[in-house]
N, C-alpha and C. Protein backbone atom coordinates (compact mmCIF):
# COMPACT_ATOMS: atom_id res chain seq x y z
N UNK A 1 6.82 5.47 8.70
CA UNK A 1 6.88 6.22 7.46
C UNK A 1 6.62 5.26 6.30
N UNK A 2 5.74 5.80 5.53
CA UNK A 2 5.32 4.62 4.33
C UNK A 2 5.94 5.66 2.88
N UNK A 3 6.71 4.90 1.73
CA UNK A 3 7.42 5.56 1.20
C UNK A 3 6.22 5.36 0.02
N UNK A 4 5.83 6.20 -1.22
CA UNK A 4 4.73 5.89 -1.77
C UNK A 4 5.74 6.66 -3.13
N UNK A 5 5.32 5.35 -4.22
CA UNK A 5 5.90 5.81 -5.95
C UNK A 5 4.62 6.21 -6.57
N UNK A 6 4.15 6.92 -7.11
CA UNK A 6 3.02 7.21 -8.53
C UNK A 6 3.19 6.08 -9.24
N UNK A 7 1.99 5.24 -9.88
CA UNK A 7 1.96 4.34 -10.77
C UNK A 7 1.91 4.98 -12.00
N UNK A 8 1.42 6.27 -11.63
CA UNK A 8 1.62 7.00 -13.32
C UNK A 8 2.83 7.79 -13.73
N UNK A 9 3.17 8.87 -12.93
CA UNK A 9 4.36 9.57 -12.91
C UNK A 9 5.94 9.86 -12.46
N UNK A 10 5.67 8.19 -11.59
CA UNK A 10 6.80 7.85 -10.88
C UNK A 10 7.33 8.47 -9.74
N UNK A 11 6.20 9.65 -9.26
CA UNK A 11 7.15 10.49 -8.39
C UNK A 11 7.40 9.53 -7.53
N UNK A 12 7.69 9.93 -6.28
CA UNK A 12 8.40 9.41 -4.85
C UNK A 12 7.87 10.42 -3.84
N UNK A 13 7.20 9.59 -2.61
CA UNK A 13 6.89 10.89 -1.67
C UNK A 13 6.73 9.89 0.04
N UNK A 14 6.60 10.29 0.85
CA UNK A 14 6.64 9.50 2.37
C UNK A 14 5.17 10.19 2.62
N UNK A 15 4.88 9.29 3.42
CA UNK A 15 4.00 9.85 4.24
C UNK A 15 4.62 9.30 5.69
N UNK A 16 4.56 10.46 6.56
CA UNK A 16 4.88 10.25 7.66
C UNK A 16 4.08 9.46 9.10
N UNK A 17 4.89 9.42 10.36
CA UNK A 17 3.82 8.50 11.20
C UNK A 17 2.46 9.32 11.89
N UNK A 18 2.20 10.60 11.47
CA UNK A 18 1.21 11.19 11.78
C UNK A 18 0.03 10.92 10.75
N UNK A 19 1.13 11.30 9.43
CA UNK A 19 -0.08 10.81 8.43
C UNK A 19 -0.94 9.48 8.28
N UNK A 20 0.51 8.38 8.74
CA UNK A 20 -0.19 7.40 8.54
C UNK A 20 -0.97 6.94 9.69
N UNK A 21 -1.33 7.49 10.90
CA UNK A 21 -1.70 7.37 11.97
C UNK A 21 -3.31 7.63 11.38
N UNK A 22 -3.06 9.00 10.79
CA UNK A 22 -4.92 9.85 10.30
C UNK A 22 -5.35 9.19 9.28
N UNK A 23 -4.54 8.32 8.40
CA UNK A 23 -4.91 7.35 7.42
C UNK A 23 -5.67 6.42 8.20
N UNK A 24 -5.06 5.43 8.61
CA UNK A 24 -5.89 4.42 9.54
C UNK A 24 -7.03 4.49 10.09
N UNK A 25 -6.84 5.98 10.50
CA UNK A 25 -8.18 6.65 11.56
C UNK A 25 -8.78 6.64 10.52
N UNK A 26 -8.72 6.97 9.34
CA UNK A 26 -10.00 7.73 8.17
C UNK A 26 -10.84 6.32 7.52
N UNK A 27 -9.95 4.79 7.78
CA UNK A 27 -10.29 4.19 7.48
C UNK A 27 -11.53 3.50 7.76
N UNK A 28 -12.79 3.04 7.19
CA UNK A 28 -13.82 2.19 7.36
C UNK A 28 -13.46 0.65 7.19
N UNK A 29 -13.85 0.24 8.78
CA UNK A 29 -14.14 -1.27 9.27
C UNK A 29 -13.55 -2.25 7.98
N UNK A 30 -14.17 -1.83 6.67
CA UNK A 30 -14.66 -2.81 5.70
C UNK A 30 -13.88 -2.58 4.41
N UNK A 31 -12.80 -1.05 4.35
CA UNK A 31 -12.05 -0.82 3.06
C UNK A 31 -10.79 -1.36 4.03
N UNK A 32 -10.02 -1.65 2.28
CA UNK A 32 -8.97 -2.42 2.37
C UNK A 32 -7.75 -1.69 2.17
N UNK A 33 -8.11 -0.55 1.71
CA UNK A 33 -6.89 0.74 1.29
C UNK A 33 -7.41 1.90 1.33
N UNK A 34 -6.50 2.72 1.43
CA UNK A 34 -6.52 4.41 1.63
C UNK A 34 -5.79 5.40 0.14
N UNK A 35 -7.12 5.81 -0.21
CA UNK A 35 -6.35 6.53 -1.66
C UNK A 35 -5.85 8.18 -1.40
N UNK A 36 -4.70 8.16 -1.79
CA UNK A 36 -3.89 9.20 -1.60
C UNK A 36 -3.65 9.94 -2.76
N UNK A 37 -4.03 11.01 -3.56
CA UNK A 37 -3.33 11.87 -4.29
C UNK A 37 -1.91 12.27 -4.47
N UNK A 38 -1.55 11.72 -5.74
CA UNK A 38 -0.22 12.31 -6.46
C UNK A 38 0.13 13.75 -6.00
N UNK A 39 1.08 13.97 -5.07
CA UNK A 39 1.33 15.36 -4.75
C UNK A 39 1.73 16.01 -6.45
N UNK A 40 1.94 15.19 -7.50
CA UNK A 40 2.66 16.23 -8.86
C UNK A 40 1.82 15.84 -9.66
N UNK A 41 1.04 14.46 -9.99
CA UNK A 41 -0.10 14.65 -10.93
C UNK A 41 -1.52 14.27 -11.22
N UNK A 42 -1.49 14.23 -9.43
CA UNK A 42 -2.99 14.60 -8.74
C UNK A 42 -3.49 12.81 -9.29
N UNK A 43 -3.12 11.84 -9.50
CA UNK A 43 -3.59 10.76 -9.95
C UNK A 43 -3.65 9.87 -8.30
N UNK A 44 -5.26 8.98 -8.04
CA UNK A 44 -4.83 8.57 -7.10
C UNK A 44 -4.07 7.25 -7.01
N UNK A 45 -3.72 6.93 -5.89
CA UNK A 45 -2.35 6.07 -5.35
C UNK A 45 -3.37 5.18 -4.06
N UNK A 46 -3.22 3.93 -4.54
CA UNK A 46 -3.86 2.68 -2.84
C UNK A 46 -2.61 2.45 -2.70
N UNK A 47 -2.99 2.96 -0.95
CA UNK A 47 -1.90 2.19 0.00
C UNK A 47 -2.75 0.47 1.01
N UNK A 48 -2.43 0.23 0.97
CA UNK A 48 -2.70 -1.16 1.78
C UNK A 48 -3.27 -0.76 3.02
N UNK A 49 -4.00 -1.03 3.52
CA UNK A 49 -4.22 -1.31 4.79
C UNK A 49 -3.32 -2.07 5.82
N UNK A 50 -2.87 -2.90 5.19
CA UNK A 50 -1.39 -3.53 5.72
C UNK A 50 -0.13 -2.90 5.53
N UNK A 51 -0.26 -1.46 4.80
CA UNK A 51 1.22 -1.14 4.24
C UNK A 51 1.46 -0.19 5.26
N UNK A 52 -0.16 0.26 6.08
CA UNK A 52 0.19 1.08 6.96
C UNK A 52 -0.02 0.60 8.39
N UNK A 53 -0.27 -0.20 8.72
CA UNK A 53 -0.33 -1.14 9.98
C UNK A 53 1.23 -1.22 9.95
N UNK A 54 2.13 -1.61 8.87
CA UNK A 54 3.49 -2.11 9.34
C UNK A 54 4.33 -0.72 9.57
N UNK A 55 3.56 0.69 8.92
CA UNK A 55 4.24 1.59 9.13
C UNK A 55 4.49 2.25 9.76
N UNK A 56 3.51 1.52 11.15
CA UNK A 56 3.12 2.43 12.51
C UNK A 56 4.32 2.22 13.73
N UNK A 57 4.53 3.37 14.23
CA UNK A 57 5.98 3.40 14.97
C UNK A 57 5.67 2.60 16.32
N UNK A 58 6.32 1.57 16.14
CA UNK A 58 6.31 0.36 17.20
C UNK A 58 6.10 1.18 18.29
N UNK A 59 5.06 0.80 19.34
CA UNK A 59 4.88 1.19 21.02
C UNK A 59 6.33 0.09 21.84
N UNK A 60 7.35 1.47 22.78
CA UNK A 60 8.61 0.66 22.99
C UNK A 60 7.87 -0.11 24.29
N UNK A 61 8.53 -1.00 24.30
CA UNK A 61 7.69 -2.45 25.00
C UNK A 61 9.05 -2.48 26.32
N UNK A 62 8.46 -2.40 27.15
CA UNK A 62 9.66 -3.13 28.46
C UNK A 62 10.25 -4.35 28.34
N UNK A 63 11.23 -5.03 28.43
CA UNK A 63 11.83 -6.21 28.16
C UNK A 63 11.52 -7.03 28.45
N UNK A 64 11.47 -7.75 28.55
CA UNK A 64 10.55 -9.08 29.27
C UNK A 64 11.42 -10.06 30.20
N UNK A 65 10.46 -9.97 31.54
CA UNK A 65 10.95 -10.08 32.69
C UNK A 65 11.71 -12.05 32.53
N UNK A 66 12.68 -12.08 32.57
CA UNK A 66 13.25 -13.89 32.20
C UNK A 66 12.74 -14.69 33.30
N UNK A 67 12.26 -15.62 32.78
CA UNK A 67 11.64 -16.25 33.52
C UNK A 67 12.67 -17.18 34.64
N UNK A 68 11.91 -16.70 35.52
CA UNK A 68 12.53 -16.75 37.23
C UNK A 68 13.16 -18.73 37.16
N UNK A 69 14.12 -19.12 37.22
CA UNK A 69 14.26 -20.26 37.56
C UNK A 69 13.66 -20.96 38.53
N UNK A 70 12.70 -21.76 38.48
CA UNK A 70 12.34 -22.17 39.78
C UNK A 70 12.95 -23.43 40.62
N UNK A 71 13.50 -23.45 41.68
CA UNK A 71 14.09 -23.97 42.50
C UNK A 71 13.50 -25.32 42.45
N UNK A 72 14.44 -26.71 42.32
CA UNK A 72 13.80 -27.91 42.32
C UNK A 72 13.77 -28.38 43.84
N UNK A 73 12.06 -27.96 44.24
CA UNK A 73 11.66 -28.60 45.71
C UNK A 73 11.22 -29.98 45.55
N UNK A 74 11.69 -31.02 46.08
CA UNK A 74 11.18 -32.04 46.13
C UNK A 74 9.60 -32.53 46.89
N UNK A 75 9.02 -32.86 46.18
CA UNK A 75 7.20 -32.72 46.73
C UNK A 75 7.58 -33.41 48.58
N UNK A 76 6.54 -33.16 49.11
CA UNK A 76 6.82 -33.82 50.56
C UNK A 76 6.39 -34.95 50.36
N UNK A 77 7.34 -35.64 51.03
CA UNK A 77 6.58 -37.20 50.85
C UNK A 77 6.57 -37.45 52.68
N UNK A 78 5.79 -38.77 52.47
CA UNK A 78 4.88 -38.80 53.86
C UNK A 78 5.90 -40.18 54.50
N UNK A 79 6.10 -40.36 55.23
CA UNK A 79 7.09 -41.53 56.26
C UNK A 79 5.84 -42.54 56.81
């Protein structure tokens, strides 16, 4: 969820993780932000390209397997 203020009118509004999902998608290779309309006085609003990369709902990740102690074998030595 990316929380977004008006630089002109101060409102306050979210965009949610769907929105910001279709933001990203709408984005071209080469722009750096996504302009969003003032839901109250229609003025537009840049969000970052980075503001919505961080807003994207983490993929839950399996834990990570601890790494196995490995047993101290002594190399073979030759007689």
């Amino acid at each position: 969820m990316v929380k977004i203020t008006c630089f002109k009118c101060h409102w306050s509004w979210s965009l949610g993780s769907k929105d910001v999902k279709a933001a990203l998608d709408s984005l071209a290779p080469d722009e750096n932000y996504y302009a969003i309309e003032c839901p109250k006085c229609r003025r537009i609003n840049k969000v970052t390209r980075k503001q919505l990369k961080q807003a994207l709902p983490r993929a839950a990740t399996e834990p990570a397997e601890p790494e196995s102690k490995t047993e101290s074998t002594p190399p073979d030595q030759e007689a």
